[in-house]
Protein backbone atom coordinates (compact mmCIF):
# COMPACT_ATOMS: atom_id res chain seq x y z
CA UNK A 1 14.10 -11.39 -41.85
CA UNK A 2 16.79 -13.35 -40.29
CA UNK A 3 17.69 -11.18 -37.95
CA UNK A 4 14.65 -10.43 -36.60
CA UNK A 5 13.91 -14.18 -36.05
CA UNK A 6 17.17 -14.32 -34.69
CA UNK A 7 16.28 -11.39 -32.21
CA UNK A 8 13.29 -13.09 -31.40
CA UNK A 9 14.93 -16.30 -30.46
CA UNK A 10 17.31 -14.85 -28.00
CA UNK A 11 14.00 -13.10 -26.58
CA UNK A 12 12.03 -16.11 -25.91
CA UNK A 13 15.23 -18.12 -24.63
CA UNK A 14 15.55 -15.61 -22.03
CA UNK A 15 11.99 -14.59 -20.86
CA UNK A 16 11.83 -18.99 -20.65
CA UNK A 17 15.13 -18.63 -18.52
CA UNK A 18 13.37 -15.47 -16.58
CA UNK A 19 9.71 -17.38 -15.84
CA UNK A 20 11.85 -20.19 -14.62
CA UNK A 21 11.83 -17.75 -11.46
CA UNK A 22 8.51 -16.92 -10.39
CA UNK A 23 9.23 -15.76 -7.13
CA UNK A 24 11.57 -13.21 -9.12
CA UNK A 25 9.28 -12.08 -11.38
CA UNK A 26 6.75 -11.00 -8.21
CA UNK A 27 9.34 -9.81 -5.85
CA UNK A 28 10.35 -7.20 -8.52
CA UNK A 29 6.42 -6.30 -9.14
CA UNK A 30 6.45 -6.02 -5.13
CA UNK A 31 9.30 -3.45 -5.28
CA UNK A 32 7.90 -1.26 -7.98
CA UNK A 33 5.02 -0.66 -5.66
CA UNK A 34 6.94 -0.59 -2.88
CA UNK A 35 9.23 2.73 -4.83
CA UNK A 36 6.05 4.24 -6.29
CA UNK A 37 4.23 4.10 -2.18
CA UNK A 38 7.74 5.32 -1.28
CA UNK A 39 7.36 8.31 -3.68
CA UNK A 40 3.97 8.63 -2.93
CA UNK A 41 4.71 9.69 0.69
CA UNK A 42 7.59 11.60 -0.27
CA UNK A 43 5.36 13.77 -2.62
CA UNK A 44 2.83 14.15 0.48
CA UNK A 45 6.03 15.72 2.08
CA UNK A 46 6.63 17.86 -0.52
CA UNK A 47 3.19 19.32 -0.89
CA UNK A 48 3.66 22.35 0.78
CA UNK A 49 6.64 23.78 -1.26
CA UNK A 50 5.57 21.98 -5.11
CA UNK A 51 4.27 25.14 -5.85
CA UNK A 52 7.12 27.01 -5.38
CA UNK A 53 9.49 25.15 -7.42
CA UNK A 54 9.03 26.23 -11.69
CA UNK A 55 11.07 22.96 -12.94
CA UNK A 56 7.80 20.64 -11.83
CA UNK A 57 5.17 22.74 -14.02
CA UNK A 58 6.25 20.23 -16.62
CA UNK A 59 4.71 17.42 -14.60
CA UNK A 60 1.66 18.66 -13.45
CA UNK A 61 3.27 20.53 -10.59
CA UNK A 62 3.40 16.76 -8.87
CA UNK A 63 6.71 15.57 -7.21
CA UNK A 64 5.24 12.40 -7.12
CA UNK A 65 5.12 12.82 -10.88
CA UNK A 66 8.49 14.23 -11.68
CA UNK A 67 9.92 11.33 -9.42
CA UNK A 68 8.25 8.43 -10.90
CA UNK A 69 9.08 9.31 -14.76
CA UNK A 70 12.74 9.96 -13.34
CA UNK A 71 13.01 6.89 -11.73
CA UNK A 72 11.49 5.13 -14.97
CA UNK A 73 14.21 6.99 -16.77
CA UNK A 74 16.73 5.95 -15.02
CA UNK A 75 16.07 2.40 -14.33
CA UNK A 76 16.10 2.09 -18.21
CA UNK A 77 19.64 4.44 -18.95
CA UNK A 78 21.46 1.82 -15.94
CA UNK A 79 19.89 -1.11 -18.06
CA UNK A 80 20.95 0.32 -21.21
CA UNK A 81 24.46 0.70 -20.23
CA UNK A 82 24.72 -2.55 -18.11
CA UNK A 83 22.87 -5.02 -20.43
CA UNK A 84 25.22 -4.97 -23.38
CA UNK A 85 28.47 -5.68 -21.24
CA UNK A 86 26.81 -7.98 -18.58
CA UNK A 87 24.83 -10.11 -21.16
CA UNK A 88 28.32 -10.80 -22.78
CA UNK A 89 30.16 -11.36 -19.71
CA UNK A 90 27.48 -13.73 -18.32
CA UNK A 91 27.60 -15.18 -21.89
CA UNK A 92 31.39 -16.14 -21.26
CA UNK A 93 31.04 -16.89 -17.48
CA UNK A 94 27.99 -19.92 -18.93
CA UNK A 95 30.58 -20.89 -21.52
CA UNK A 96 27.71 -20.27 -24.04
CA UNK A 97 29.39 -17.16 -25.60
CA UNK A 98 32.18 -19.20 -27.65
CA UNK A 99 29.32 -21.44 -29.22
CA UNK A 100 27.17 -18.20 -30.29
CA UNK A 101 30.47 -16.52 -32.19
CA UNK A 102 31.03 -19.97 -33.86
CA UNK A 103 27.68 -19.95 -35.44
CA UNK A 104 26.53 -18.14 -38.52
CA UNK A 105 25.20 -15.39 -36.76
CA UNK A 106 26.40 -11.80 -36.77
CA UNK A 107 28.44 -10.90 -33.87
CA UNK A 108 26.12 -7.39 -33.43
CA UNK A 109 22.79 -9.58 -33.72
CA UNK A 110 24.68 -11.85 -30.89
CA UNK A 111 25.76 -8.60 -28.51
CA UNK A 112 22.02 -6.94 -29.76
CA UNK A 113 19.97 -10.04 -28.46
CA UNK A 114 21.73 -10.90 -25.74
CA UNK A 115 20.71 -7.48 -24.33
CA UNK A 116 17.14 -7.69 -25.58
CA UNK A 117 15.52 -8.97 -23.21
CA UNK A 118 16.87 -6.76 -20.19
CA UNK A 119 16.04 -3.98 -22.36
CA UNK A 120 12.47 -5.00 -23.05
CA UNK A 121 12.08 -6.23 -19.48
CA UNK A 122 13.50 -2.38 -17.85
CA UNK A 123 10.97 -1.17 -20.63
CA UNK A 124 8.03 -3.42 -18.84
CA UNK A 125 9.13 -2.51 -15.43
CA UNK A 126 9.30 1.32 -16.29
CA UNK A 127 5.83 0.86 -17.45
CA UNK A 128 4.35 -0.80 -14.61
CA UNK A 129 5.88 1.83 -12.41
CA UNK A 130 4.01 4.56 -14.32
CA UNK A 131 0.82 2.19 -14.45
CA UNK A 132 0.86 2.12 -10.03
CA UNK A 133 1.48 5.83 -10.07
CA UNK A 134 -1.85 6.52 -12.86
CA UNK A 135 -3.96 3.65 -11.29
CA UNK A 136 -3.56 3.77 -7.56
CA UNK A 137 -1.69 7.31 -6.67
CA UNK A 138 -4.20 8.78 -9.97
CA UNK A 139 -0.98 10.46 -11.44
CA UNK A 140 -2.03 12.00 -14.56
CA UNK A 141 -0.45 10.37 -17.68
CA UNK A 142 0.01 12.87 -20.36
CA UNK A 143 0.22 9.85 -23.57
CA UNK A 144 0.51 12.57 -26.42
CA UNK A 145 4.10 12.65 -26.34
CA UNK A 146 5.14 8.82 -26.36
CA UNK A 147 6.37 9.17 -29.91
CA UNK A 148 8.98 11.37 -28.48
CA UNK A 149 9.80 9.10 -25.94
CA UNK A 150 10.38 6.35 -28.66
CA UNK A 151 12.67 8.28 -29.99
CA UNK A 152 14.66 9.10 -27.02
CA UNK A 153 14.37 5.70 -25.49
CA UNK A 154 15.86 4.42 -28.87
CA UNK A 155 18.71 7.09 -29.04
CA UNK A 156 19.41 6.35 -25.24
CA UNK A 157 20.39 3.05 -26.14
């Protein structure tokens, strides 16, 4: 039980570091709709030839599809391999790092929850991409198959 609470205070210290930055917190919102209009017009492009290519039957025969859920992909395999090193390197650059190892926490559950909340934040992002492309492009979400994704997600990282 530790360790989760212990996870779950490195959580809430940084999302209260992260809402310190409101204007952060939209801008990013702005440029997920700003990638998923970009797609959007890019799949408009590629309407003539989405037919003809057999590796997009698997999303609906949508570019626009195969894009977004690539780009969600992606944004959370460069946070996965960025947020372990970067959360320990900003950790030493604050000077914080030192006073986490000399407490009785585990060094894993320091490493683990330091990159927590960029991993839960990608995962929000990735979601709110997906959400733009169902809501305002009408992307079809196929939601049978998020256990799978759970499990991939979690091996990824």
């Amino acid at each position: 039980m530790s360790s989760v609470l212990g996870l779950w205070e490195f959580l809430r210290r940084d999302t209260k570091i992260a809402l310190s930055y409101r204007l952060s917190a939209i801008l990013q919102v702005a440029a997920m709709f700003s990638l998923a209009v970009t797609f959007f017009f890019l799949s408009l492009m590629m309407q003539g030839v989405e037919g003809k290519i057999p590796s997009l039957a698997r999303y609906g025969g949508s570019y626009f599809a195969f894009s977004l859920v690539g780009l969600a992909v992606s944004l959370y395999v460069e946070a996965s391999l960025r947020s372990f090193s970067m959360s320990v390197r900003t950790a030493q650059i604050t000077g914080t790092f030192e006073a986490m190892l000399v407490t009785r926490t585990p060094i894993g559950l320091v490493v683990l929850g330091s990159a927590l909340y960029s991993l839960t934040y990608t995962a929000l992002r990735s979601v709110i991409l997906l959400g733009l492309g169902a809501l305002v492009f009408q992307m079809p979400l196929y939601l049978h198959e998020w256990p799978t994704l759970i499990v991939v997600v979690g091996l990824t990282v």
